[in-house]
PDB file of N, CA and C in Angstrom:
ATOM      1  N   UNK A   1     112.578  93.469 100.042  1.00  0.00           N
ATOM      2  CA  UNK A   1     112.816  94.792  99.500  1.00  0.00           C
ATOM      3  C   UNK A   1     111.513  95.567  99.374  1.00  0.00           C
ATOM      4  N   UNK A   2     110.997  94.795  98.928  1.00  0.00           N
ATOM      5  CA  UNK A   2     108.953  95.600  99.086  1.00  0.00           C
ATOM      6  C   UNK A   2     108.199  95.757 100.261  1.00  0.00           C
ATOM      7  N   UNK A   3     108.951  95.098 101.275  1.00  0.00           N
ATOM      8  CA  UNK A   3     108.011  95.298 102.202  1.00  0.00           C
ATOM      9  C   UNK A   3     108.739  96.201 102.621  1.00  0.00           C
ATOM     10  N   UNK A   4     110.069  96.935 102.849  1.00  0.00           N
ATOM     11  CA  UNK A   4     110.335  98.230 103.252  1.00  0.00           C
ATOM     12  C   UNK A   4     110.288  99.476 102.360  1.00  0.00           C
ATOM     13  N   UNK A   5     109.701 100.051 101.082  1.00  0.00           N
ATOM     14  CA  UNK A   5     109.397 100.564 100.254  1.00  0.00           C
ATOM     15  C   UNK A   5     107.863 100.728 101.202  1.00  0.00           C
ATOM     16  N   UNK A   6     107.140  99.566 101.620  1.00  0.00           N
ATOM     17  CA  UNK A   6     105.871  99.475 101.409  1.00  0.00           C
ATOM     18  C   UNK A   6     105.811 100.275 102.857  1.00  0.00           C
ATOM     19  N   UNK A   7     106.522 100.295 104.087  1.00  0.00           N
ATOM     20  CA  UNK A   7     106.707 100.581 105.318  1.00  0.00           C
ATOM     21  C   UNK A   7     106.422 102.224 105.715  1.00  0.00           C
ATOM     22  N   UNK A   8     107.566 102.170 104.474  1.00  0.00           N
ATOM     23  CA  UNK A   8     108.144 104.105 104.179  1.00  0.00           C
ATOM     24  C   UNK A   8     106.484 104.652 103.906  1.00  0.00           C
ATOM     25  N   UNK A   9     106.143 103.908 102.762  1.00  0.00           N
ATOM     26  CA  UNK A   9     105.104 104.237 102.125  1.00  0.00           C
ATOM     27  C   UNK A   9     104.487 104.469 103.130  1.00  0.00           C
ATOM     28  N   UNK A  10     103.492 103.726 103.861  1.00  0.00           N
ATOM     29  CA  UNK A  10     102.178 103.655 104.692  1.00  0.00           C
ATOM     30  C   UNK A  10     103.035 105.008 105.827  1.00  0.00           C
ATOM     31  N   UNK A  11     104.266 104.830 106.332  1.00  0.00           N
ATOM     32  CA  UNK A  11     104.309 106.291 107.151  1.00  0.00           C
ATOM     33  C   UNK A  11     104.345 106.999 106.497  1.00  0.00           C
ATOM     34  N   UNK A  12     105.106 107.278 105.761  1.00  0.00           N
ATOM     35  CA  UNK A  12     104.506 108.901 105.028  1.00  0.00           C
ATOM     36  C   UNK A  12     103.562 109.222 104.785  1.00  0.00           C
ATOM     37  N   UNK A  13     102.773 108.107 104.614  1.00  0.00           N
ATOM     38  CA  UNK A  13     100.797 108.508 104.243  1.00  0.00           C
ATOM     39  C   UNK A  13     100.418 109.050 105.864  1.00  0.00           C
ATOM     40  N   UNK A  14     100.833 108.240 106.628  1.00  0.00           N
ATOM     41  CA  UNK A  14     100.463 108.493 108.508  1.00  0.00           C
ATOM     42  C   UNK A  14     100.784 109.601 108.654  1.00  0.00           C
ATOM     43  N   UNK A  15     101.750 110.389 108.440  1.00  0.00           N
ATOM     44  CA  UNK A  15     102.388 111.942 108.819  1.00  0.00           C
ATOM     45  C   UNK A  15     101.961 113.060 108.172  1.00  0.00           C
ATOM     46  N   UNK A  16     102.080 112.413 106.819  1.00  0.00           N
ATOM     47  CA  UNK A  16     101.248 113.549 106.071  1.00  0.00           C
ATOM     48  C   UNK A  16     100.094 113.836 106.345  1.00  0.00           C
ATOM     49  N   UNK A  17      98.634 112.671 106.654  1.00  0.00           N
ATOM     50  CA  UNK A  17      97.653 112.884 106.849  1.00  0.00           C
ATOM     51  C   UNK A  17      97.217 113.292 108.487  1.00  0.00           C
ATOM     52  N   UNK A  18      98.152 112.723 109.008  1.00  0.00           N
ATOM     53  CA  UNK A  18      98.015 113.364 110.836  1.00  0.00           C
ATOM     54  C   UNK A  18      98.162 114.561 110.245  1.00  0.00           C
ATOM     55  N   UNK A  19      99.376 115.274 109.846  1.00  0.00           N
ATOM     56  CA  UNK A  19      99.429 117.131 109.725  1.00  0.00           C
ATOM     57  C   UNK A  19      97.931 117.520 108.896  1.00  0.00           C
ATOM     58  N   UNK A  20      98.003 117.116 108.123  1.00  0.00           N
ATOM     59  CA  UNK A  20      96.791 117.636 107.397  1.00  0.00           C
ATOM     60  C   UNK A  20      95.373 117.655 107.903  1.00  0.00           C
ATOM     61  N   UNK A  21      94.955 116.848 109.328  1.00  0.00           N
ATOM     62  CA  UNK A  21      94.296 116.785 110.183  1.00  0.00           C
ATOM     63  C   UNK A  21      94.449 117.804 111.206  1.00  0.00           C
ATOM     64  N   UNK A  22      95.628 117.313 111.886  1.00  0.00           N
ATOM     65  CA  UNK A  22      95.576 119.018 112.611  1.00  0.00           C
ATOM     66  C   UNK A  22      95.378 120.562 112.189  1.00  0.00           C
ATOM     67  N   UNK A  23      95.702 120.867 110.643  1.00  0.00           N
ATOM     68  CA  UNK A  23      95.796 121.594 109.885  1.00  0.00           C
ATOM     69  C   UNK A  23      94.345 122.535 110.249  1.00  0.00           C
ATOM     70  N   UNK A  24      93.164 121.518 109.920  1.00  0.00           N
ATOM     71  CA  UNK A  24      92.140 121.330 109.442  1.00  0.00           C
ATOM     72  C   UNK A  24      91.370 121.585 110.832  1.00  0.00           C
ATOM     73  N   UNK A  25      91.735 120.866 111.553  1.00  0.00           N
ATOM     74  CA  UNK A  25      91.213 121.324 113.004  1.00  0.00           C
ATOM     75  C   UNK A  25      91.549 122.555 113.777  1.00  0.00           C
ATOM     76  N   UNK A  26      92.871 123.181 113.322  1.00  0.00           N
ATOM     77  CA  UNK A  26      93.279 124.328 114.212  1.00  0.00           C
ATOM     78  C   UNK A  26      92.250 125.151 113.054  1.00  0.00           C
ATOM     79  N   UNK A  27      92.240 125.435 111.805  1.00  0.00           N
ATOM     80  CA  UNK A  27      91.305 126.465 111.043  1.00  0.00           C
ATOM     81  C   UNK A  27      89.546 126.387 111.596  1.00  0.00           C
ATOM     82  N   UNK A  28      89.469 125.394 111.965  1.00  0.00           N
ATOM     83  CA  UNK A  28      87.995 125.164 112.826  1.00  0.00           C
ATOM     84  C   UNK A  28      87.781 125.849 113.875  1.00  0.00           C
ATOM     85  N   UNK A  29      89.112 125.649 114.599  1.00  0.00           N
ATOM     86  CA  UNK A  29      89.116 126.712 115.705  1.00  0.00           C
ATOM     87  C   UNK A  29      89.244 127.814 115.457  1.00  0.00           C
ATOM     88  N   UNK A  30      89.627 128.557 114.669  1.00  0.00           N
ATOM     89  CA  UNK A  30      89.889 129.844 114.839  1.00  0.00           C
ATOM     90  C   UNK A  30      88.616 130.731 114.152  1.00  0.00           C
ATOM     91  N   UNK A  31      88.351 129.902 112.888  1.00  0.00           N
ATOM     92  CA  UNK A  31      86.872 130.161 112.765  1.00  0.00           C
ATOM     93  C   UNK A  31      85.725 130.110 113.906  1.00  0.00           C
ATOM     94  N   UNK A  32      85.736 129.177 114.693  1.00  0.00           N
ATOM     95  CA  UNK A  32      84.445 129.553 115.777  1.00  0.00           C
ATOM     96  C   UNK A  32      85.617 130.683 117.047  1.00  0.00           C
ATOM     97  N   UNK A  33      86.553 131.038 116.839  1.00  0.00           N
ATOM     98  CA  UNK A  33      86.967 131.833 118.298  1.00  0.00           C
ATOM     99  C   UNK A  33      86.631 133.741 117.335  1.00  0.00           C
ATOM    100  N   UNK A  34      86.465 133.095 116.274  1.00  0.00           N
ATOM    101  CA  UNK A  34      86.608 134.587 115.410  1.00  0.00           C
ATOM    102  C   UNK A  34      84.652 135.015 115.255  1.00  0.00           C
ATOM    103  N   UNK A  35      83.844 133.597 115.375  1.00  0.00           N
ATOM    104  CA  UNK A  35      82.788 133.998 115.141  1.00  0.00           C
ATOM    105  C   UNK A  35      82.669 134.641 116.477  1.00  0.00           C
ATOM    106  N   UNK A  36      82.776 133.824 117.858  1.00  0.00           N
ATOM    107  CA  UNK A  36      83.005 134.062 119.650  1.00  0.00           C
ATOM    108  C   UNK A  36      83.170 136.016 119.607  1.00  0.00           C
ATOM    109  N   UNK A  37      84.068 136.193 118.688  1.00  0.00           N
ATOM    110  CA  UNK A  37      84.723 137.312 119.166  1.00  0.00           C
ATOM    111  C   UNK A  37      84.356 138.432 118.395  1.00  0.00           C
ATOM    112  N   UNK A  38      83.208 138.156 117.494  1.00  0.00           N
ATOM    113  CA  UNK A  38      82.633 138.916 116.600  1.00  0.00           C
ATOM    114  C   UNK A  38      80.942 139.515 117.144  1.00  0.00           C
ATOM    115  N   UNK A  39      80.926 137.741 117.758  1.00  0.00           N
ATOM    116  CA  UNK A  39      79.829 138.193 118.535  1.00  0.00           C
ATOM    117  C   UNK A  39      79.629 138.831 119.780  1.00  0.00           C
ATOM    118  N   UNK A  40      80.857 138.849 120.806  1.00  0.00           N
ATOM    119  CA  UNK A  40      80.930 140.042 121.885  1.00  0.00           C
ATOM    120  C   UNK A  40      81.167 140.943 121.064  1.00  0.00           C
ATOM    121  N   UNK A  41      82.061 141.499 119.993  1.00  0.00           N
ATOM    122  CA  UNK A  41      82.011 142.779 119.755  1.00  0.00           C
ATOM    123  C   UNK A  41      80.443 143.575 119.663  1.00  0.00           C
ATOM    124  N   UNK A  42      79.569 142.223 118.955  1.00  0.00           N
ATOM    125  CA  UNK A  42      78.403 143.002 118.456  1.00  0.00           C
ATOM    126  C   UNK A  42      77.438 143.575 119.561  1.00  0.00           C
ATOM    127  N   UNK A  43      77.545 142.399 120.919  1.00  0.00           N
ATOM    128  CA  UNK A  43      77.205 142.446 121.979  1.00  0.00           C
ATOM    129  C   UNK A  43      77.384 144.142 122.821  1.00  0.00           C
ATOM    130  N   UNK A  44      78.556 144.139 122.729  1.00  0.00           N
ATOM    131  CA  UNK A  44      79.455 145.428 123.383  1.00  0.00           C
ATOM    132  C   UNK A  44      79.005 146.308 122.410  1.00  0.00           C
ATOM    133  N   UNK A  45      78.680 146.700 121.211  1.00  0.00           N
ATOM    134  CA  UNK A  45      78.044 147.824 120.536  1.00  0.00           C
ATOM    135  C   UNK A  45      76.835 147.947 120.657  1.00  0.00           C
ATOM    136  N   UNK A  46      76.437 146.854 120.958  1.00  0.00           N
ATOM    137  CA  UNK A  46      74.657 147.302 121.437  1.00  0.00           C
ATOM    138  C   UNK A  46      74.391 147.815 122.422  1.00  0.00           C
ATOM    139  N   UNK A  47      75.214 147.329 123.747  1.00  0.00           N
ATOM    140  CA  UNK A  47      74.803 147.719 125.154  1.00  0.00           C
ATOM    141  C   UNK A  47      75.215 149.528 124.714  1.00  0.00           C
ATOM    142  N   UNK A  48      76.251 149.689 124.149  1.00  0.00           N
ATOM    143  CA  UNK A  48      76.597 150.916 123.841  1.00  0.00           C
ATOM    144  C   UNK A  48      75.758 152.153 123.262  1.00  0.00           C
ATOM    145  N   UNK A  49      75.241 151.218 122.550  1.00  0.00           N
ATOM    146  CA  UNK A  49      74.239 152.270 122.009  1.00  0.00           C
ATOM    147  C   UNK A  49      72.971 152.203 122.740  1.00  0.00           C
ATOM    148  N   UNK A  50      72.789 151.536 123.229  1.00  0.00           N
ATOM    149  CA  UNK A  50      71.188 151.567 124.663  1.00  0.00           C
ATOM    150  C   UNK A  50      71.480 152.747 125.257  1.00  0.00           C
ATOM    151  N   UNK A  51      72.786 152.673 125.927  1.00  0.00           N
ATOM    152  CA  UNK A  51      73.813 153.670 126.923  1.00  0.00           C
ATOM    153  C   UNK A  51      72.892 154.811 126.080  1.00  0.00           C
ATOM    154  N   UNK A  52      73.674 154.965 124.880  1.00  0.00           N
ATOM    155  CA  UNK A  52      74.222 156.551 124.441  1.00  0.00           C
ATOM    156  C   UNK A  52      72.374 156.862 124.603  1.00  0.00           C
ATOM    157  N   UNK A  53      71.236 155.974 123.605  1.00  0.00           N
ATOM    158  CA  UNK A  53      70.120 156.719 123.385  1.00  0.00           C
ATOM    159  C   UNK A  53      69.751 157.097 125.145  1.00  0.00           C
ATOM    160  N   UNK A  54      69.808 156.199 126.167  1.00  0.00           N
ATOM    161  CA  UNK A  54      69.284 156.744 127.613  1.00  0.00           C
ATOM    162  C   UNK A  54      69.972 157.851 127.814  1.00  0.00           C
ATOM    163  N   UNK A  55      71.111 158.058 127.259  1.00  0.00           N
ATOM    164  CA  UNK A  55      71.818 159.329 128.037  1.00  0.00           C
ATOM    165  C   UNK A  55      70.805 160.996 126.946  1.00  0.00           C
ATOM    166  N   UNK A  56      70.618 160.317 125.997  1.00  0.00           N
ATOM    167  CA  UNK A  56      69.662 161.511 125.448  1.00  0.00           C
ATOM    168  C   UNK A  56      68.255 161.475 125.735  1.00  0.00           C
ATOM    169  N   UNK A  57      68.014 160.670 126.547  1.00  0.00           N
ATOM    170  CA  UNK A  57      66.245 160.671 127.355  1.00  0.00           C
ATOM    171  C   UNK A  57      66.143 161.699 128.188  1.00  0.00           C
TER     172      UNK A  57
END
């Protein structure tokens, strides 16, 4: 009787903690695709403004 109590137990610890792993890894990603995409923006406003000051030379 304890060793299937004990069975349940250890998977539910396995499922819960697999999700809570992926969880944890997809927020990793989106943090570095958000830094990625923060930094072309900044990229693309600079070349922009090089542009604009040459166009007033």
């Amino acid at each position: 009787m304890m060793g299937k109590s004990l069975m349940t137990g250890v998977s539910v610890g396995l499922t819960v903690g697999a999700a809570a792993f992926e969880l944890s890894r997809r927020t990793q990603r989106s943090k570095r695709k958000l830094k990625a995409r923060a930094g072309k923006a900044l990229r693309s406003v600079g070349d922009f403004m090089d542009e604009l000051s040459d166009m007033f030379r």
